[in-house]
C-alpha atoms as a PDB file:
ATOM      1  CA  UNK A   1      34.291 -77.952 195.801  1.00  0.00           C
ATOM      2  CA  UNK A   2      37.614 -76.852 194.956  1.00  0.00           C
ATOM      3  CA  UNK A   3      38.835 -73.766 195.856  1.00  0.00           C
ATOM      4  CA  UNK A   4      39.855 -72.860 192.184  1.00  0.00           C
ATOM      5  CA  UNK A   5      35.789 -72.842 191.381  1.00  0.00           C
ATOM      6  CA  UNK A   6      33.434 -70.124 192.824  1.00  0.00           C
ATOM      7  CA  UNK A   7      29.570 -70.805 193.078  1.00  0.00           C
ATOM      8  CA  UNK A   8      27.163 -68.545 193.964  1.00  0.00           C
ATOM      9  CA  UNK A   9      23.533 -68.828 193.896  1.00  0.00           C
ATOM     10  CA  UNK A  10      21.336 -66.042 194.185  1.00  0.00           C
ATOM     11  CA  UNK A  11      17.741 -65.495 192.937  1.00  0.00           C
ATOM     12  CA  UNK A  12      17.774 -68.532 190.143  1.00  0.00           C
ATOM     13  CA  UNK A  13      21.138 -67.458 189.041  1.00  0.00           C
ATOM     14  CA  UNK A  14      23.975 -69.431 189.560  1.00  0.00           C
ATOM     15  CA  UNK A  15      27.141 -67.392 188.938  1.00  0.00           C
ATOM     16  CA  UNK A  16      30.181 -70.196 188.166  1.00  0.00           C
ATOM     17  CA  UNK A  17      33.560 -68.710 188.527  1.00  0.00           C
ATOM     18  CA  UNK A  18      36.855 -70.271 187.238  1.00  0.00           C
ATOM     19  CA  UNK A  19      39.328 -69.194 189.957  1.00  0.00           C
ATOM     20  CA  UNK A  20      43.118 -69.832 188.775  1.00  0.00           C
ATOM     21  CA  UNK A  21      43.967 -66.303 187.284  1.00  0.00           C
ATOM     22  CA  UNK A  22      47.529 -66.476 188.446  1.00  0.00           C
ATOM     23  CA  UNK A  23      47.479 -69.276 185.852  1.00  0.00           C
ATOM     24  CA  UNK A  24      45.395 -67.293 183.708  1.00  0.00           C
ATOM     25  CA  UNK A  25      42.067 -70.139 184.605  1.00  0.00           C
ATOM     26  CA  UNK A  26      43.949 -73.204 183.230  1.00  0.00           C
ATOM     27  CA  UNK A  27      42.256 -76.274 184.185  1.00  0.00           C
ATOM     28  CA  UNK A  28      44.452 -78.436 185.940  1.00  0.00           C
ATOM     29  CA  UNK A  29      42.235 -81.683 187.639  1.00  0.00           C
ATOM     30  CA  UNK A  30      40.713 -80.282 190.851  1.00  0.00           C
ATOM     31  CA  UNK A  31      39.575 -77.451 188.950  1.00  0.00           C
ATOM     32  CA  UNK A  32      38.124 -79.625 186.022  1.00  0.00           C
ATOM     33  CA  UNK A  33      36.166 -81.934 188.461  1.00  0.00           C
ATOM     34  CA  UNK A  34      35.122 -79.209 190.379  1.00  0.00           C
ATOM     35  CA  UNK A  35      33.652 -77.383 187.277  1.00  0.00           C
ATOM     36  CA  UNK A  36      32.071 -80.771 186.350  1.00  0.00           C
ATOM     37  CA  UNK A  37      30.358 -80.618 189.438  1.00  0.00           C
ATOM     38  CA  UNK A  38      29.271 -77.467 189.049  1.00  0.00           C
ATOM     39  CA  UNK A  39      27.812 -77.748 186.476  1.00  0.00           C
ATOM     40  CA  UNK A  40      25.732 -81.199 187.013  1.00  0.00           C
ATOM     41  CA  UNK A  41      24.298 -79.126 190.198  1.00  0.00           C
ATOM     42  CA  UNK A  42      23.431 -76.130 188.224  1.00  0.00           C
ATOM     43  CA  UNK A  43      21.834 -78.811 186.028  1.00  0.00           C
ATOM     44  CA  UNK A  44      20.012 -80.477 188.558  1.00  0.00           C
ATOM     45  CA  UNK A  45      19.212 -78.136 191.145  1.00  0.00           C
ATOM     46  CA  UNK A  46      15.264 -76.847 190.305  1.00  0.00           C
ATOM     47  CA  UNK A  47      16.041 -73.508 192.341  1.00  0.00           C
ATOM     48  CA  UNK A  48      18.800 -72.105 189.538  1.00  0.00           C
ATOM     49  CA  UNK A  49      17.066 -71.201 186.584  1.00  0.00           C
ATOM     50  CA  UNK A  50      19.624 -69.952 184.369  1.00  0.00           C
ATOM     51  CA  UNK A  51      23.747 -69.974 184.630  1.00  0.00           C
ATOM     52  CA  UNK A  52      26.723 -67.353 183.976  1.00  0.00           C
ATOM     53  CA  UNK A  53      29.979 -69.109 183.507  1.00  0.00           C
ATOM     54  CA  UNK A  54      32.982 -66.624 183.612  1.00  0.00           C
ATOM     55  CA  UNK A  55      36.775 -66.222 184.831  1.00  0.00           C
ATOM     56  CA  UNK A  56      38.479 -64.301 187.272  1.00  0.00           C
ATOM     57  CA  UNK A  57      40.924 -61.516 186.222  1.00  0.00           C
ATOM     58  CA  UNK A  58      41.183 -59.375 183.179  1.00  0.00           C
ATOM     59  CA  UNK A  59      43.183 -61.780 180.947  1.00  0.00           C
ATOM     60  CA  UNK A  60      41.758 -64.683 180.626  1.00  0.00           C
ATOM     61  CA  UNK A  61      38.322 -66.454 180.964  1.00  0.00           C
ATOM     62  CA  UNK A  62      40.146 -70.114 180.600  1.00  0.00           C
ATOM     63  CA  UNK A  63      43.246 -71.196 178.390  1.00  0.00           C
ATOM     64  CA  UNK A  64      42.058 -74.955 178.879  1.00  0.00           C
ATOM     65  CA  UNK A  65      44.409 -77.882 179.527  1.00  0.00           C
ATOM     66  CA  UNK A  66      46.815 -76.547 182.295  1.00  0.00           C
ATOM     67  CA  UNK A  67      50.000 -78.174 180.293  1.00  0.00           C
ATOM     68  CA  UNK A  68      52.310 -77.912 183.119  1.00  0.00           C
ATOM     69  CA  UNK A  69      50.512 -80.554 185.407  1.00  0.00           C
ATOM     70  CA  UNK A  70      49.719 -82.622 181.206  1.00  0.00           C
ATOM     71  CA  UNK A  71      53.274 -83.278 180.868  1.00  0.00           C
ATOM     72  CA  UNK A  72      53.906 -84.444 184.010  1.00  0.00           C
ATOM     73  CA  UNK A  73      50.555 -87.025 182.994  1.00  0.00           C
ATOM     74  CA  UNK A  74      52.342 -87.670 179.663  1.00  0.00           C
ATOM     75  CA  UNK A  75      55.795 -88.728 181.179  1.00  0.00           C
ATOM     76  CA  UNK A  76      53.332 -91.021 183.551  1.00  0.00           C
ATOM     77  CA  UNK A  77      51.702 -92.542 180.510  1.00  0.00           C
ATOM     78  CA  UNK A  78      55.057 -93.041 178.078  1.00  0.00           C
ATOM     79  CA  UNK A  79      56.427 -94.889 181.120  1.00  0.00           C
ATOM     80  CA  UNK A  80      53.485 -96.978 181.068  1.00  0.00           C
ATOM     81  CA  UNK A  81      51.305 -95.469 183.637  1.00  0.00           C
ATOM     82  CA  UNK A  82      48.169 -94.823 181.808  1.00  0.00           C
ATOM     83  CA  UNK A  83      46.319 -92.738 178.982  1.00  0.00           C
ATOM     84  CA  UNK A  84      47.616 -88.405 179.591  1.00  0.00           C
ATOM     85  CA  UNK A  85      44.237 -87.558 177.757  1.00  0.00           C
ATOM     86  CA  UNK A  86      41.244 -90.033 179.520  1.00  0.00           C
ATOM     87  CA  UNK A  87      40.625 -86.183 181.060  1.00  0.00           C
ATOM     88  CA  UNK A  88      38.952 -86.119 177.592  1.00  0.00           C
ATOM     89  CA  UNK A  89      36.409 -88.812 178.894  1.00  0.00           C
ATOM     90  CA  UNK A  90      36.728 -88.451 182.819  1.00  0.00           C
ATOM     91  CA  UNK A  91      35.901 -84.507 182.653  1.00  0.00           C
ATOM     92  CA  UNK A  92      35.495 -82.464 179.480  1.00  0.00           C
ATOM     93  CA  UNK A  93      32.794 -84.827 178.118  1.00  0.00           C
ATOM     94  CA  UNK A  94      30.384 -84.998 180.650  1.00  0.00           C
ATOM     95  CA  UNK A  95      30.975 -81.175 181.701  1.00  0.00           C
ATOM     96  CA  UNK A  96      29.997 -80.217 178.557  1.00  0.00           C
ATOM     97  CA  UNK A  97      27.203 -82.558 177.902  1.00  0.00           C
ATOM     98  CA  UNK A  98      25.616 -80.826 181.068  1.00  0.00           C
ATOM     99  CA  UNK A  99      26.267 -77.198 179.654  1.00  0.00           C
ATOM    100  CA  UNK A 100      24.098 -78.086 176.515  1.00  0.00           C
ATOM    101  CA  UNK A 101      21.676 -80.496 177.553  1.00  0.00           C
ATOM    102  CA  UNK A 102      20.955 -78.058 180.856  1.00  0.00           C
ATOM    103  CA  UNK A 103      17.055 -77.563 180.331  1.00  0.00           C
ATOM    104  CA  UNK A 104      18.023 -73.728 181.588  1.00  0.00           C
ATOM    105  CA  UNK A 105      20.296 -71.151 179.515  1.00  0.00           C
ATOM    106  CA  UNK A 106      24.161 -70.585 180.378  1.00  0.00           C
ATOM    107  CA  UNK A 107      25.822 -67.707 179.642  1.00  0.00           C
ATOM    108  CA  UNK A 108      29.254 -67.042 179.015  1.00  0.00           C
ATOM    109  CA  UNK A 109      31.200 -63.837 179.989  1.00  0.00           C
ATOM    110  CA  UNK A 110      34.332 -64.470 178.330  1.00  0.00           C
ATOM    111  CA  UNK A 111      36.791 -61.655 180.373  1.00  0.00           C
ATOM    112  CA  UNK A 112      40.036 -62.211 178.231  1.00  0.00           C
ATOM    113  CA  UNK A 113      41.294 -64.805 176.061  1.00  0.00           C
ATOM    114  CA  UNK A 114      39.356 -68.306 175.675  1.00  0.00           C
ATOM    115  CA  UNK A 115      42.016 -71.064 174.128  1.00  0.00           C
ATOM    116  CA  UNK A 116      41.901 -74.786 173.698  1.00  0.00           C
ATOM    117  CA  UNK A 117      39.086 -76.220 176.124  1.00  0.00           C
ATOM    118  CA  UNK A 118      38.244 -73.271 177.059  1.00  0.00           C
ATOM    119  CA  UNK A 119      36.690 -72.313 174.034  1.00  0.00           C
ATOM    120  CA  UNK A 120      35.166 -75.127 173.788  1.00  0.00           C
ATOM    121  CA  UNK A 121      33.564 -74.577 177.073  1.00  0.00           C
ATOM    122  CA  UNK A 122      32.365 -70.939 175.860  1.00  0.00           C
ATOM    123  CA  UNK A 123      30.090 -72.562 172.106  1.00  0.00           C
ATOM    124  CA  UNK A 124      28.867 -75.144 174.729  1.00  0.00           C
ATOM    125  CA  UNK A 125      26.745 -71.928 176.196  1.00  0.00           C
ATOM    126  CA  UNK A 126      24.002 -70.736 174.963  1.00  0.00           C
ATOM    127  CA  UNK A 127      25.562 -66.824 174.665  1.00  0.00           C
ATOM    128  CA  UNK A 128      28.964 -65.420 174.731  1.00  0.00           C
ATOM    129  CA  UNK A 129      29.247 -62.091 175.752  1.00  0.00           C
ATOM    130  CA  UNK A 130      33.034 -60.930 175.278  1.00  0.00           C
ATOM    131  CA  UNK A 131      35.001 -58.309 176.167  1.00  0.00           C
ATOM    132  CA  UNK A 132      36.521 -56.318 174.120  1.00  0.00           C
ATOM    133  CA  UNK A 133      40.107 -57.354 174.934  1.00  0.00           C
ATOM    134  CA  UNK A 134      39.035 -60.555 174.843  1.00  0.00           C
ATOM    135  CA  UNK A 135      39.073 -63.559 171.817  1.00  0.00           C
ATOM    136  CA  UNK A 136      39.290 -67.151 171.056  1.00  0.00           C
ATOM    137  CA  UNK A 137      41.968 -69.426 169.614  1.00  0.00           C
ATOM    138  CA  UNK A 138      41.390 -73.235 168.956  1.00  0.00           C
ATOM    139  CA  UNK A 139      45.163 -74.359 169.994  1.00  0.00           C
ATOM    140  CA  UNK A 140      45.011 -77.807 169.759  1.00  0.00           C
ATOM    141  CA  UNK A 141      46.344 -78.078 166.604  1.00  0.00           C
ATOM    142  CA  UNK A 142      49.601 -75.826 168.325  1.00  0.00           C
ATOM    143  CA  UNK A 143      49.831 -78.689 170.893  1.00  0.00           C
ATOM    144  CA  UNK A 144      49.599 -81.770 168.155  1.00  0.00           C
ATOM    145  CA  UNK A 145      46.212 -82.467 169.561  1.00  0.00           C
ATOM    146  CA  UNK A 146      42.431 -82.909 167.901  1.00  0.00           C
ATOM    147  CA  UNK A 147      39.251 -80.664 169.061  1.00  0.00           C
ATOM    148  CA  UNK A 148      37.785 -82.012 172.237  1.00  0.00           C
ATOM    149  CA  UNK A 149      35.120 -80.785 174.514  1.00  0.00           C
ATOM    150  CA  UNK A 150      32.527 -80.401 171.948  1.00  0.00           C
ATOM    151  CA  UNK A 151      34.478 -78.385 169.703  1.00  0.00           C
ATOM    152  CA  UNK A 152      33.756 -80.119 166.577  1.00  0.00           C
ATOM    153  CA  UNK A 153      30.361 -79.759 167.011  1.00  0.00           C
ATOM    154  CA  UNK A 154      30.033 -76.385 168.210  1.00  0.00           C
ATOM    155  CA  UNK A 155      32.423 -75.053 165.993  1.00  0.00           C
ATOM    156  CA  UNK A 156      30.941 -75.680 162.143  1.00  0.00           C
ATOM    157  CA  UNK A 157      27.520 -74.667 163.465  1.00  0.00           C
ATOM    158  CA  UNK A 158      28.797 -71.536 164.716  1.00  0.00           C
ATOM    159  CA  UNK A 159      30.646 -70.819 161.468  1.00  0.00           C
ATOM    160  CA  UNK A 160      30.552 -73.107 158.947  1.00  0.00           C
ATOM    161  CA  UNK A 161      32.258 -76.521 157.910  1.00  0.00           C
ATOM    162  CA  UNK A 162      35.331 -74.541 156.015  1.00  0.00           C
ATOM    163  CA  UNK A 163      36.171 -72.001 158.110  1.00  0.00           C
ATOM    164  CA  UNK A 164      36.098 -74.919 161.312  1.00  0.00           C
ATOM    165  CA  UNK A 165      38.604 -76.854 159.690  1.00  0.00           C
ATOM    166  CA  UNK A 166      40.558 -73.622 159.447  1.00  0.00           C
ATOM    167  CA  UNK A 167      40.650 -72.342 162.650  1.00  0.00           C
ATOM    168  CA  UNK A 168      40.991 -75.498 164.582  1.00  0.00           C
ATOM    169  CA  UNK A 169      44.567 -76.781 161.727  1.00  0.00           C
ATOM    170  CA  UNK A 170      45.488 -73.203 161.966  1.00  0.00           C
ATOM    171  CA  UNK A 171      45.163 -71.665 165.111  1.00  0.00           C
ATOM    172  CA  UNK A 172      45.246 -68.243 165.915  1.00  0.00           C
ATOM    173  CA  UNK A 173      43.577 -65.925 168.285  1.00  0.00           C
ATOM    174  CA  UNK A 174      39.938 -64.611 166.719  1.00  0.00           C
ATOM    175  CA  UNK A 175      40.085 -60.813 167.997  1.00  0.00           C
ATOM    176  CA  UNK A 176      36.712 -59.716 169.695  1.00  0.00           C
ATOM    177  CA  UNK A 177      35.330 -57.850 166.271  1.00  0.00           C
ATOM    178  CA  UNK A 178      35.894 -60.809 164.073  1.00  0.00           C
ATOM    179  CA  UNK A 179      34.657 -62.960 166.667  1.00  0.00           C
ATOM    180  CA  UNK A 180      31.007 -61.051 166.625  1.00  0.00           C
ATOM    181  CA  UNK A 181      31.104 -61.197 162.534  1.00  0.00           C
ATOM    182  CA  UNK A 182      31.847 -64.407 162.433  1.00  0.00           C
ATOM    183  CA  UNK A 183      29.044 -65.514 165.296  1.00  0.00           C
ATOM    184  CA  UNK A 184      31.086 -66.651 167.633  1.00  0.00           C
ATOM    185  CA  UNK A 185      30.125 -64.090 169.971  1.00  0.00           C
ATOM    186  CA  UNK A 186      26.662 -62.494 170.674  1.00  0.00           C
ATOM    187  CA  UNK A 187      27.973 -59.544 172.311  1.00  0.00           C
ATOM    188  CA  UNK A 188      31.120 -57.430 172.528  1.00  0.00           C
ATOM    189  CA  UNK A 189      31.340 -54.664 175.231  1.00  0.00           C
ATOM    190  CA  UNK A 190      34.224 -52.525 176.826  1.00  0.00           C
ATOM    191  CA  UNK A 191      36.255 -54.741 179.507  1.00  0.00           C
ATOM    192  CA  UNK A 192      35.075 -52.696 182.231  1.00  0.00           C
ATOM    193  CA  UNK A 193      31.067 -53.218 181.372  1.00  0.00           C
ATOM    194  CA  UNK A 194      31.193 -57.019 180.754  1.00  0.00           C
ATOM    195  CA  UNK A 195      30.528 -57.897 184.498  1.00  0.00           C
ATOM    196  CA  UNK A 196      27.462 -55.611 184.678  1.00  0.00           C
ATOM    197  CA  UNK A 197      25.985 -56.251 181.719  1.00  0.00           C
ATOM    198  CA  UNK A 198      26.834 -60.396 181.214  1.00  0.00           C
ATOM    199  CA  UNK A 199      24.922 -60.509 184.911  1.00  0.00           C
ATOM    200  CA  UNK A 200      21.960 -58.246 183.797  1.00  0.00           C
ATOM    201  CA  UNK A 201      21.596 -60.319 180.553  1.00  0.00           C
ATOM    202  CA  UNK A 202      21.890 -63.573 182.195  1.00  0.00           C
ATOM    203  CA  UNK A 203      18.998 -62.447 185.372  1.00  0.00           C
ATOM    204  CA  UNK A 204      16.889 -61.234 182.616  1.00  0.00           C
ATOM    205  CA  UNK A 205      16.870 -65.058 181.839  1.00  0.00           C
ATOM    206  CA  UNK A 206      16.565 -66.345 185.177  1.00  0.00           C
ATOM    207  CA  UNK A 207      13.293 -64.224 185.778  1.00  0.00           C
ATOM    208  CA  UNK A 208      12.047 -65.787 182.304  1.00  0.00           C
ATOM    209  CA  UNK A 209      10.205 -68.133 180.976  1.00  0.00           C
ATOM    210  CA  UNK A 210      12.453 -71.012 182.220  1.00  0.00           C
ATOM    211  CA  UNK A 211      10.215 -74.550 180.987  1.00  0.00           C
ATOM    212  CA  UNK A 212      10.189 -72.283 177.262  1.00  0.00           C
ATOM    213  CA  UNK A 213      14.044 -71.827 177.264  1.00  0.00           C
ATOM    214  CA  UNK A 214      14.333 -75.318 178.157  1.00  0.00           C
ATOM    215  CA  UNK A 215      12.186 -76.578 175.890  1.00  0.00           C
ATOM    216  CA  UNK A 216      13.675 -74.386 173.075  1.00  0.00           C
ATOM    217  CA  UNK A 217      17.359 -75.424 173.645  1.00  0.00           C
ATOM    218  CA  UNK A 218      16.001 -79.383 173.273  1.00  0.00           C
ATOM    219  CA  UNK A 219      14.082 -78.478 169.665  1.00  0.00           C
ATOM    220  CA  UNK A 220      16.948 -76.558 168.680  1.00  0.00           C
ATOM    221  CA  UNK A 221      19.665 -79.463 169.370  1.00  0.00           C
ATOM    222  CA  UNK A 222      17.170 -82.296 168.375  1.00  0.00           C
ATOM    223  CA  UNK A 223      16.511 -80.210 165.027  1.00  0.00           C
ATOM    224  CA  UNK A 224      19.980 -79.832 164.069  1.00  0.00           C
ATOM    225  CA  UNK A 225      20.234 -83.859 163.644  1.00  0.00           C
ATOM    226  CA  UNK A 226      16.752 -84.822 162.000  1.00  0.00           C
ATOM    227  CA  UNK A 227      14.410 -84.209 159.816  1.00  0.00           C
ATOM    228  CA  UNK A 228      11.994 -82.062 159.750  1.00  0.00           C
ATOM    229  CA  UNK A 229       9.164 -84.756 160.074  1.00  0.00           C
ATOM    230  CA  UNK A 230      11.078 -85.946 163.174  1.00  0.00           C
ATOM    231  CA  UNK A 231      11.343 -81.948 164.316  1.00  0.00           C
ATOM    232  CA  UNK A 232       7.706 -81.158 163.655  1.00  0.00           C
ATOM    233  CA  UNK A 233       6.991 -84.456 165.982  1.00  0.00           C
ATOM    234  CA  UNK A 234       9.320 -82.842 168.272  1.00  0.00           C
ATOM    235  CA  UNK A 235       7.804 -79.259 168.537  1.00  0.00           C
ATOM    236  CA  UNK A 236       4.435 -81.285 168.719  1.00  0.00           C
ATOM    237  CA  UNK A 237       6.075 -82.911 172.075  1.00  0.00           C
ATOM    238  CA  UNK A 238       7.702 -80.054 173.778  1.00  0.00           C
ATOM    239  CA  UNK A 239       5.191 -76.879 172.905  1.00  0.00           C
ATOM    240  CA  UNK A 240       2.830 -79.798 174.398  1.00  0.00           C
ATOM    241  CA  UNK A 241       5.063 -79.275 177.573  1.00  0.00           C
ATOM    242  CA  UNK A 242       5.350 -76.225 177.479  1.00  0.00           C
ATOM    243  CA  UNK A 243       1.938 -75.748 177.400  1.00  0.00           C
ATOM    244  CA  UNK A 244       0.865 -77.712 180.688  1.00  0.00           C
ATOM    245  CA  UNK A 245       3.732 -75.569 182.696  1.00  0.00           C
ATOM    246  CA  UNK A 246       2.443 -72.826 184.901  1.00  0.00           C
ATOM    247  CA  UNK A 247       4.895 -70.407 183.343  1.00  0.00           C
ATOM    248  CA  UNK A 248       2.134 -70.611 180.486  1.00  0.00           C
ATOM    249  CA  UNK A 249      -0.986 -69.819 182.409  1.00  0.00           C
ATOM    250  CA  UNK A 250       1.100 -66.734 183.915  1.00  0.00           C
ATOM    251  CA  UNK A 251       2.116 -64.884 180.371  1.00  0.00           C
ATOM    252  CA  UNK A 252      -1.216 -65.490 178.914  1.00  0.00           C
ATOM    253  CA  UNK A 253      -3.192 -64.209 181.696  1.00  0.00           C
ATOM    254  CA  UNK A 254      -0.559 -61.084 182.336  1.00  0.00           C
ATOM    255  CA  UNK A 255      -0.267 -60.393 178.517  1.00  0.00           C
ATOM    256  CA  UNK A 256      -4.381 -59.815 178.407  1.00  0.00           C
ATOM    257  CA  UNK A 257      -4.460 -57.410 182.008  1.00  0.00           C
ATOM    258  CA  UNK A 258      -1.320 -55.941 180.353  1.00  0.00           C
ATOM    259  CA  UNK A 259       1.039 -56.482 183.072  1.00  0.00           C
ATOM    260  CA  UNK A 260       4.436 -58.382 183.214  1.00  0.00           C
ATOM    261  CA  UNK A 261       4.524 -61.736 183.882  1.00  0.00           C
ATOM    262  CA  UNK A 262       6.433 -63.099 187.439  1.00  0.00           C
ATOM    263  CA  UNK A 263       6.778 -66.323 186.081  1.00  0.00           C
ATOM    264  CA  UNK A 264       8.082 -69.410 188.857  1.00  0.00           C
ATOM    265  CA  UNK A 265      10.009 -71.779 186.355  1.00  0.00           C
ATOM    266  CA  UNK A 266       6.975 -74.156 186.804  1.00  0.00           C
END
């Protein structure tokens, strides 16, 4: 794994760390394929049981595309070496594909500004916890560009069709107060407390119910594209899942003694 990506695993947390602050956690190829890889690990690895995504430094959590290594792509490609943007299909795609389809939560503790991709990357998670300094800004309409990584699905969930098309053909940063009115983030806490309190909030998931949360995000995305025959038929499915898990057996038998639950992700 690149250099440029930290990941540390400790107790069913896995802590994912963009590491390019000099370059305020642009994503320039190494980093995007080690991120990608990350992430498919978190996703497959049965010991994590719930992800925090953040960036290193105070000013950034990830500005997305680093543009200085694009151009040089772009001058490739109008000299007829190939598409600048198959990064689009290559990377962001299936790195966020394994953010939202992980069958665990991911957290984001967005440090500083998240622009471009790496906003995108930040309404793939499940929560956003932001610091105060912090906000987000679309800027691919700045750059001439479309929404990628999920963004245009994310993004009129979060706040609505109108006010999508609004921030993504006019973008500008979304300060950290607006951001929590508007739902883009769950949480907003003073720069200095993010670190503490995005890790307590994400191990309070990792010692959770882990087949529920699972189960929950896959009603919740399957819901938001059929009907609710279809979702009822869903539910039916997964709460029949749910049921069979271990995780089950534990809270109902530690909810009757009165006691909490240790629940194993089972």
């Amino acid at each position: 794994m690149a250099d440029s990506i930290v990941y540390e695993l400790t107790d069913g947390l896995a802590v994912v760390t963009i590491n390019r602050p000099e370059a305020m956690n642009a994503l320039d190829t190494a980093t995007k394929v080690a991120l990608r890889d990350a992430m498919a690990e978190a996703k497959e690895d049965p010991a994590v049981r719930a992800v925090l995504l953040t960036g290193a430094g105070e000013r950034a959590f990830c500005v997305g595309q680093d543009l200085k290594e694009h151009l040089g792509k772009l001058v490739e490609a109008r000299a007829g070496g190939g598409g600048a943007l198959s990064t689009v299909k290559e990377h962001y795609n299936p790195l966020v594909t394994a953010i939202a389809t992980m069958p665990k939560p991911v957290v984001a503790a967005v440090n500083g500004v998240a622009a471009g991709a790496g906003a995108s990357l930040a309404w793939a998670c499940d929560f956003r916890i932001l610091a105060d300094h912090g906000g987000f800004n679309t800027s691919f309409a700045g750059v001439a560009l479309t929404a990628d990584s999920g963004a245009s699905w994310t993004l009129p969930r979060l706040v609505g069709q109108a006010r999508a098309a609004e921030l993504l053909m006019f973008p500008q940063t979304v300060k950290a107060a607006e951001a929590l009115a508007l739902g883009l983030a769950h949480r907003v806490v003073p720069g200095a407390e993010l670190a503490r309190t995005a890790l307590e909030f994400a191990r309070t998931l990792a010692e959770g119910p882990t087949v529920a949360y699972g189960a929950i995000k896959e009603s919740l995305a399957y819901g938001a594209s059929h009907s609710l025959v279809e979702t009822l038929a869903k539910e039916d499915e997964l709460q029949t899942r749910a049921g069979a898990a271990a995780d089950h057996w534990i809270a109902v038998q530690a909810f009757l003694a009165k006691e909490k639950p240790r629940y194993t992700g089972a």
